[in-house]
PDB file of N, CA and C in Angstrom:
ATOM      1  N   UNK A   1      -3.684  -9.900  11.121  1.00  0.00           N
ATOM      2  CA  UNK A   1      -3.687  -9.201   9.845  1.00  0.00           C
ATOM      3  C   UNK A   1      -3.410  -7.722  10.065  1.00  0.00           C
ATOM      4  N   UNK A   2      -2.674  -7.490   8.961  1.00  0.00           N
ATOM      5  CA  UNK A   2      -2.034  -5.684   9.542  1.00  0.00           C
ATOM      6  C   UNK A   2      -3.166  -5.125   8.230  1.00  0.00           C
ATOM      7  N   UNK A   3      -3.292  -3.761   8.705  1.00  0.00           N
ATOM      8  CA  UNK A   3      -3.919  -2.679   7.732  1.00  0.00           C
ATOM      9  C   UNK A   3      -2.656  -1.806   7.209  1.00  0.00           C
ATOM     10  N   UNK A   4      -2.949  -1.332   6.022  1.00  0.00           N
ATOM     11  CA  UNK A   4      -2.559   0.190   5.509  1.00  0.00           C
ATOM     12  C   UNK A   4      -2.893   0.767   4.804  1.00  0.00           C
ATOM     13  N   UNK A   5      -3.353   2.388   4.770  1.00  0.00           N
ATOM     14  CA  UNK A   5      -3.783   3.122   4.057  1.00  0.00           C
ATOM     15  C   UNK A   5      -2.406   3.939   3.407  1.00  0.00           C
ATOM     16  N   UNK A   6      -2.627   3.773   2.045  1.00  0.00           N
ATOM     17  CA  UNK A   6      -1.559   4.568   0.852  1.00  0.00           C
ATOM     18  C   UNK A   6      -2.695   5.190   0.054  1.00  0.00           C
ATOM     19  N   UNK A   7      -2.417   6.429  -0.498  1.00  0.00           N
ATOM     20  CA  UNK A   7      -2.208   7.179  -1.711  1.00  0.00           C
ATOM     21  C   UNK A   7      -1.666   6.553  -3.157  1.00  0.00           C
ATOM     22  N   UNK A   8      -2.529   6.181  -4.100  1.00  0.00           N
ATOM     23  CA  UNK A   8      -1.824   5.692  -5.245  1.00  0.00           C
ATOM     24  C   UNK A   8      -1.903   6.939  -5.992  1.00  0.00           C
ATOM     25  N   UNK A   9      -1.127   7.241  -7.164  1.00  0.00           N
ATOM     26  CA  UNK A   9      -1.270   8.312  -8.414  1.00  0.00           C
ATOM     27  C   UNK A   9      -0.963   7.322  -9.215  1.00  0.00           C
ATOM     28  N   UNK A  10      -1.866   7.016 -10.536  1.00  0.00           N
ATOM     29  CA  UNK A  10      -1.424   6.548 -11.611  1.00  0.00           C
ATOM     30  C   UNK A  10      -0.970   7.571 -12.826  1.00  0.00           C
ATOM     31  N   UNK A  11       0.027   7.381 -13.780  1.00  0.00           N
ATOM     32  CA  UNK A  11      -0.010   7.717 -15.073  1.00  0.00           C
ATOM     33  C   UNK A  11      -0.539   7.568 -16.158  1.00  0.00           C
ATOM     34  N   UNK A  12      -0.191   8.306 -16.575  1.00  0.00           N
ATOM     35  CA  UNK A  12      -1.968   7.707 -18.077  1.00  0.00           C
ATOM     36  C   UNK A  12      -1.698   6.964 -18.484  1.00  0.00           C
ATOM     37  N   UNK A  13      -0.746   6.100 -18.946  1.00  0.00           N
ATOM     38  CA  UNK A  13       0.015   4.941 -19.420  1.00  0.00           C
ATOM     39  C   UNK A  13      -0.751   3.669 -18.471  1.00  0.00           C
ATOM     40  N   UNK A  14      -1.026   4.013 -17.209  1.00  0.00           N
ATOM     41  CA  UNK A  14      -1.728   2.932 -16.440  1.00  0.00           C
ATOM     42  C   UNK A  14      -2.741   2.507 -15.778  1.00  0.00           C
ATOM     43  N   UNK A  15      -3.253   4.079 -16.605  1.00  0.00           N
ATOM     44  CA  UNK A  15      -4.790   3.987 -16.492  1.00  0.00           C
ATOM     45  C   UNK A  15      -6.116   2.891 -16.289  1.00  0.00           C
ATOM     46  N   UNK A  16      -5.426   2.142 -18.044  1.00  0.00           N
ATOM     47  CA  UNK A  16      -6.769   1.225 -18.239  1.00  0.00           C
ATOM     48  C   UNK A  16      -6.341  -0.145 -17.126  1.00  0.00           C
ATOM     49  N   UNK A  17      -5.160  -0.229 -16.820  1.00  0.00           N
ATOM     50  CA  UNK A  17      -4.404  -1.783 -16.123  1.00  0.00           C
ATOM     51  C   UNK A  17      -5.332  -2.088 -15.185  1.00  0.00           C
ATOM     52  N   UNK A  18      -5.140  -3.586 -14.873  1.00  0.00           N
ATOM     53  CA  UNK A  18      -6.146  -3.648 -13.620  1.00  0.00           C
ATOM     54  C   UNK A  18      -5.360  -3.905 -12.331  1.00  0.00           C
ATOM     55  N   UNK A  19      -4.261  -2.804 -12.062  1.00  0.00           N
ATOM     56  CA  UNK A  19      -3.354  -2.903 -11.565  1.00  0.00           C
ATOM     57  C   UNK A  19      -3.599  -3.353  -9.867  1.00  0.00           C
ATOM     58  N   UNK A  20      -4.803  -2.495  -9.561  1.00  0.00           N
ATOM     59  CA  UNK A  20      -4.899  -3.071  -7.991  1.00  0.00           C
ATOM     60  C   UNK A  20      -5.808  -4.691  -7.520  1.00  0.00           C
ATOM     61  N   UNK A  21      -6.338  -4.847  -8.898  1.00  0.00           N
ATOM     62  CA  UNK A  21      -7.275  -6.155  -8.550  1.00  0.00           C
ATOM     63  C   UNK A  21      -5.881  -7.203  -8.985  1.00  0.00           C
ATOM     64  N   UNK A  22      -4.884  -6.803  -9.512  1.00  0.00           N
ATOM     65  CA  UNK A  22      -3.820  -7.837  -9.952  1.00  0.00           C
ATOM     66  C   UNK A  22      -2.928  -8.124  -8.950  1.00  0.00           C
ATOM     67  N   UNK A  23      -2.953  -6.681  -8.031  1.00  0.00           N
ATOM     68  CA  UNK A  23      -2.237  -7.130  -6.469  1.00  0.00           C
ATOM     69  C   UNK A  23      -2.757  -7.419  -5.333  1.00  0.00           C
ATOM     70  N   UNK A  24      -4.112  -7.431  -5.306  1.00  0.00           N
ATOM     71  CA  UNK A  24      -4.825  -8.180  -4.620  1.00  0.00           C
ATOM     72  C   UNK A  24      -4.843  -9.376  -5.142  1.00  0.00           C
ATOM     73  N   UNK A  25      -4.604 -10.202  -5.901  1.00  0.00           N
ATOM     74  CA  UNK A  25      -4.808 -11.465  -6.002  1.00  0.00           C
ATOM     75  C   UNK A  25      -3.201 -11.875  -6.040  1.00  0.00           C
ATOM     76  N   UNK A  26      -2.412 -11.099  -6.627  1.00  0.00           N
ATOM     77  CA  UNK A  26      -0.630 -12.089  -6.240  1.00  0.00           C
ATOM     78  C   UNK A  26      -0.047 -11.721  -5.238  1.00  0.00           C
ATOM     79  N   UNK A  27      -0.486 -10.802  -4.289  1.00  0.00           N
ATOM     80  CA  UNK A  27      -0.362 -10.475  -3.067  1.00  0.00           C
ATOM     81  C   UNK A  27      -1.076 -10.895  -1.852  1.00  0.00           C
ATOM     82  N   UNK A  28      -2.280 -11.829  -2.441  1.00  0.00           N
ATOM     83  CA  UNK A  28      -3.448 -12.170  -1.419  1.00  0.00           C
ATOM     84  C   UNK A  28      -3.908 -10.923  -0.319  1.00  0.00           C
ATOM     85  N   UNK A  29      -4.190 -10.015  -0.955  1.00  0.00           N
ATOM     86  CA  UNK A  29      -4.538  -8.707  -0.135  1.00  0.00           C
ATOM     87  C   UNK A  29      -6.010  -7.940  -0.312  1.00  0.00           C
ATOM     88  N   UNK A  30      -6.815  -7.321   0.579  1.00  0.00           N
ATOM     89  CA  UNK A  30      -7.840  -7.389   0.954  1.00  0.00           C
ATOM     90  C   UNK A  30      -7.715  -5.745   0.117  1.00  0.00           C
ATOM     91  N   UNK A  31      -8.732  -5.356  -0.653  1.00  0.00           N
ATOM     92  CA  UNK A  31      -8.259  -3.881  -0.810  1.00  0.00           C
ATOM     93  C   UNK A  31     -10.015  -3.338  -0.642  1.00  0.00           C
ATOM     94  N   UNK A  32      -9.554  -2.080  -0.484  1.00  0.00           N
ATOM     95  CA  UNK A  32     -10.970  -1.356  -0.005  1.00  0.00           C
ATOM     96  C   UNK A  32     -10.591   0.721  -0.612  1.00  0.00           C
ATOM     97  N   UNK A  33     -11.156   0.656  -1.754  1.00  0.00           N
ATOM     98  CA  UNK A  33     -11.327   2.314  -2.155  1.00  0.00           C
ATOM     99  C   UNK A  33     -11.951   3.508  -1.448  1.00  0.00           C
ATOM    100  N   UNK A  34     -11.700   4.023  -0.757  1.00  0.00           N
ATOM    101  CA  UNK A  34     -11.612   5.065  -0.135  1.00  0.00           C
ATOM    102  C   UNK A  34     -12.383   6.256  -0.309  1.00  0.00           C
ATOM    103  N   UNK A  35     -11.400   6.730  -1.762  1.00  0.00           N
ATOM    104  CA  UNK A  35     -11.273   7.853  -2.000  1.00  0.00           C
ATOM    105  C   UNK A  35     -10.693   7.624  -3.620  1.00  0.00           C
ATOM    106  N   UNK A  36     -11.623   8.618  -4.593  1.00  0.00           N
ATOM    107  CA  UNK A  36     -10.767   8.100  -5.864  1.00  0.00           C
ATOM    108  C   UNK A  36     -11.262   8.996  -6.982  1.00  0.00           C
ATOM    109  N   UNK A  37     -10.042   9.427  -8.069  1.00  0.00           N
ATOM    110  CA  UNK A  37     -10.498  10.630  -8.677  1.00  0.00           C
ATOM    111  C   UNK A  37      -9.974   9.865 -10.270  1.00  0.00           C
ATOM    112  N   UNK A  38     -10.604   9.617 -11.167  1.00  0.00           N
ATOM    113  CA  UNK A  38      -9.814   9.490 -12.257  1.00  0.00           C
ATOM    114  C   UNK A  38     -10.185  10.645 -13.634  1.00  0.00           C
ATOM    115  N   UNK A  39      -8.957  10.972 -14.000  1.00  0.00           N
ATOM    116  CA  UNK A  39      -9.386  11.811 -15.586  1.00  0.00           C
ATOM    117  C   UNK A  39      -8.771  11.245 -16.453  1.00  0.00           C
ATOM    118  N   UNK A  40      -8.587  11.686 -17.680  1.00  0.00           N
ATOM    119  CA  UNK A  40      -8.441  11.070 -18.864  1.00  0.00           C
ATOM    120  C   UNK A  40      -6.568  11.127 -19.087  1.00  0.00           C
ATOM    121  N   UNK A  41      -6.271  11.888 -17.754  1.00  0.00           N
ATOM    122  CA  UNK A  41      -4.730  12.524 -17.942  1.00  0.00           C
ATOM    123  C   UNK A  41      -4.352  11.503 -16.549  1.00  0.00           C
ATOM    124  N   UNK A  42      -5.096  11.449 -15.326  1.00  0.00           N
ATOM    125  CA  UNK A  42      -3.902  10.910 -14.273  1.00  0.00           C
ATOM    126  C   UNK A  42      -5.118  10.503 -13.547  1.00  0.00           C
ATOM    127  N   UNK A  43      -4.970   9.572 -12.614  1.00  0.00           N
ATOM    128  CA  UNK A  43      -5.779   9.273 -11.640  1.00  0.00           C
ATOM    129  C   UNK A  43      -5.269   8.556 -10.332  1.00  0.00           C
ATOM    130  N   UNK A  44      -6.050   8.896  -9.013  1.00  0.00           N
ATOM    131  CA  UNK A  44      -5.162   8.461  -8.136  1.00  0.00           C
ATOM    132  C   UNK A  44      -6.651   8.149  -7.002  1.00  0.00           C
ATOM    133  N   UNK A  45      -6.368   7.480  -5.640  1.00  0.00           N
ATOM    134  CA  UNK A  45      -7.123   6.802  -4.599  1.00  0.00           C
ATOM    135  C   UNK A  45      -6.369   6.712  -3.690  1.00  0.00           C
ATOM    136  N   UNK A  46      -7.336   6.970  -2.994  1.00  0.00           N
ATOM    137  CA  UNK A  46      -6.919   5.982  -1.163  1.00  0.00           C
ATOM    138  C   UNK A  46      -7.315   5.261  -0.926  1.00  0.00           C
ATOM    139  N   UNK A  47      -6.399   3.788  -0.603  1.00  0.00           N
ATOM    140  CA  UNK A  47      -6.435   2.637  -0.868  1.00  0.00           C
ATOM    141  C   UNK A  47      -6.208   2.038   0.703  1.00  0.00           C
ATOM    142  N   UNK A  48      -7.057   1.264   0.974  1.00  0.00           N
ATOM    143  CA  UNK A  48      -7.274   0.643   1.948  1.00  0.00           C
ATOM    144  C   UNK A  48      -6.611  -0.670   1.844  1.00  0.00           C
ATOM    145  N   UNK A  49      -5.720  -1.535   2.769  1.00  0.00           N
ATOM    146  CA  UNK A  49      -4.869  -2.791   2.590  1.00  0.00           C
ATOM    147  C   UNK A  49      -5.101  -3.493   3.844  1.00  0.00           C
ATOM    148  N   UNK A  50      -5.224  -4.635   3.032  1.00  0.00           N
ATOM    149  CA  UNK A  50      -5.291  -5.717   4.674  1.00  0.00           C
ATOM    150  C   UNK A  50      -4.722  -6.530   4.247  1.00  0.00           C
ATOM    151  N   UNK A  51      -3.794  -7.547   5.020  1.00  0.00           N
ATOM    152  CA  UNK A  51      -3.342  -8.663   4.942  1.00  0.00           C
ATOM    153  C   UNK A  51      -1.929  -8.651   5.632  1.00  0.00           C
ATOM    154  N   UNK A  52      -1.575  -9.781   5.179  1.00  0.00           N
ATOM    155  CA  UNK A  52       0.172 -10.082   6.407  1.00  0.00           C
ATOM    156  C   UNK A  52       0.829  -8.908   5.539  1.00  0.00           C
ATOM    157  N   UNK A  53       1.376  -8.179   6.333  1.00  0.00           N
ATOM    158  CA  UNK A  53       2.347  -7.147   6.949  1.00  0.00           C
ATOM    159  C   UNK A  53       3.677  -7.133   5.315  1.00  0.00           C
ATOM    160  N   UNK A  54       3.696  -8.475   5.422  1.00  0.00           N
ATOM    161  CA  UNK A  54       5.166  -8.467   4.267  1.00  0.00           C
ATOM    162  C   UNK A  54       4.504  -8.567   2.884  1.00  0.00           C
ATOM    163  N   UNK A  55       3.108  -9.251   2.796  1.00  0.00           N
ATOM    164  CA  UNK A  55       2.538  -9.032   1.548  1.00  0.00           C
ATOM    165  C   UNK A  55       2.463  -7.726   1.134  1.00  0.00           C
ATOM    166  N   UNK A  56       1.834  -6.852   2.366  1.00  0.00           N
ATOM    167  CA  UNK A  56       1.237  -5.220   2.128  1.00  0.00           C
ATOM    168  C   UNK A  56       2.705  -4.882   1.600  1.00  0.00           C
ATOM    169  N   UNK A  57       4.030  -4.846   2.114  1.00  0.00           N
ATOM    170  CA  UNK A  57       5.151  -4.424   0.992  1.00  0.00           C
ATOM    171  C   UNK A  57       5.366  -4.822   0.169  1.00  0.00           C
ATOM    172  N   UNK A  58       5.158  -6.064  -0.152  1.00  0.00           N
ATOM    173  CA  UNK A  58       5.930  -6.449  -1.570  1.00  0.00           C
ATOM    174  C   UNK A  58       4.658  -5.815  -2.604  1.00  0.00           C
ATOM    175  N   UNK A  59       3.322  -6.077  -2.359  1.00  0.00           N
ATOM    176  CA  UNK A  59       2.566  -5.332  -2.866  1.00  0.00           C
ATOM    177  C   UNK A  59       2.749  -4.107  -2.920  1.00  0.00           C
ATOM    178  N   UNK A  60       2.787  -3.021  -2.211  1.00  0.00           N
ATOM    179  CA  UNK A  60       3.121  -1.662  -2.718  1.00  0.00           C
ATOM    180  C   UNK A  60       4.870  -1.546  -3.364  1.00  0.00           C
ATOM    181  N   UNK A  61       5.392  -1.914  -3.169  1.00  0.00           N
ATOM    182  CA  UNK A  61       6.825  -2.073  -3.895  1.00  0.00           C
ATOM    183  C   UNK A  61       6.322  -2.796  -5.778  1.00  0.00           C
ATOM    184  N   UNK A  62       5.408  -3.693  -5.137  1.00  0.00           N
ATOM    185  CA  UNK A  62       5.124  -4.619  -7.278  1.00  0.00           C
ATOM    186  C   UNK A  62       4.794  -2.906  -7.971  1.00  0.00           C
ATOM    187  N   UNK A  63       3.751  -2.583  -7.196  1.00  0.00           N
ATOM    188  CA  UNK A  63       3.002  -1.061  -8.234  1.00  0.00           C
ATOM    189  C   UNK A  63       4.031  -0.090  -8.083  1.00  0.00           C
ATOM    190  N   UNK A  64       4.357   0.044  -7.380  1.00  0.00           N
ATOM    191  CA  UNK A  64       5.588   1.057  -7.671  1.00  0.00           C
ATOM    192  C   UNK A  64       6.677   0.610  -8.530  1.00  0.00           C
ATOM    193  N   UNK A  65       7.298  -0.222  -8.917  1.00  0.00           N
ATOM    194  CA  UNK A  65       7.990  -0.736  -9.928  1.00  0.00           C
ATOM    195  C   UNK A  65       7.158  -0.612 -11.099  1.00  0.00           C
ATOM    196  N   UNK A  66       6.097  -0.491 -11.164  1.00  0.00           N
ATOM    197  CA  UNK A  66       4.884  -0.887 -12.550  1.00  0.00           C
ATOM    198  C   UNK A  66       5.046   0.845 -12.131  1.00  0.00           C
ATOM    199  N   UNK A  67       5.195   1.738 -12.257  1.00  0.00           N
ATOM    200  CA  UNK A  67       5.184   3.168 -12.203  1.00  0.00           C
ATOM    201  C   UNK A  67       4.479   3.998 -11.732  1.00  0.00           C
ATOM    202  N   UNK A  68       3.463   3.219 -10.427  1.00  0.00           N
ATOM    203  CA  UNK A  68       2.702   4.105  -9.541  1.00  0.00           C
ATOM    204  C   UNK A  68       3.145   4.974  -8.436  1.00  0.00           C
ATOM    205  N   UNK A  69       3.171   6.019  -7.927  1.00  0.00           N
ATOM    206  CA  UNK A  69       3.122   6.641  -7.152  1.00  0.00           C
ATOM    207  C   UNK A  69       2.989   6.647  -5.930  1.00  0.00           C
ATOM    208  N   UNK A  70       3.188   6.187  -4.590  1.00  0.00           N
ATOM    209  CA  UNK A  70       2.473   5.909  -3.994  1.00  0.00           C
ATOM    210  C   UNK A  70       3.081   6.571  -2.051  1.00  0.00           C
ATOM    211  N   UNK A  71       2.232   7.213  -1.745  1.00  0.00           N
ATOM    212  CA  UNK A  71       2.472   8.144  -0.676  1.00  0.00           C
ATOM    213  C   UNK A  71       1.493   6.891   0.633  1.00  0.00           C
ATOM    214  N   UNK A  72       2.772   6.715   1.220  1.00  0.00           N
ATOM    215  CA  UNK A  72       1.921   6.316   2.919  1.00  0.00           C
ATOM    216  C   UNK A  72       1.419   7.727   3.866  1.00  0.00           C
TER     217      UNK A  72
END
C-alpha cells in the first residue's frame, strides 16, 4: 500500500459536499486529516492517503475535476 500527503483547497461552491468521504469509498482509499481550516468563504486540509498507488491518482485527479485544488 503506497501513502500520500496532498493539500486540498476547496471553493465555497464545495464546501457542504462530502467530497473526501465520496473518494474514499469509489477510490477504496484510507484517508486521515491532518491539518484543516474551514470558513464560510474557502476551506482547505492536509490529507493523508493510503491505498494502491493508481487509486491515490485517479482519486486526486476525481476532486480535481470536481474543482478542488490540490498541491502534492
Amino acid at each position: 500500500m503506497a501513502k500520500k500527503r496532498a493539500t486540498l483547497t476547496f471553493p465555497q461552491e464545495l464546501l457542504l459536499e462530502p467530497i473526501i468521504h465520496t473518494m474514499s469509498h469509489q477510490f477504496n482509499l484510507v484517508t486521515n486529516i491532518h491539518l484543516a481550516d474551514i470558513t464560510e468563504d474557502t476551506g482547505w486540509l492536509v490529507l493523508e492517503l493510503e491505498g494502491d498507488e493508481k487509486h491515490i491518482g485517479e482519486g486526486l485527479a476525481w476532486v480535481m475535476a470536481k474543482g478542488v485544488r490540490v498541491s502534492l
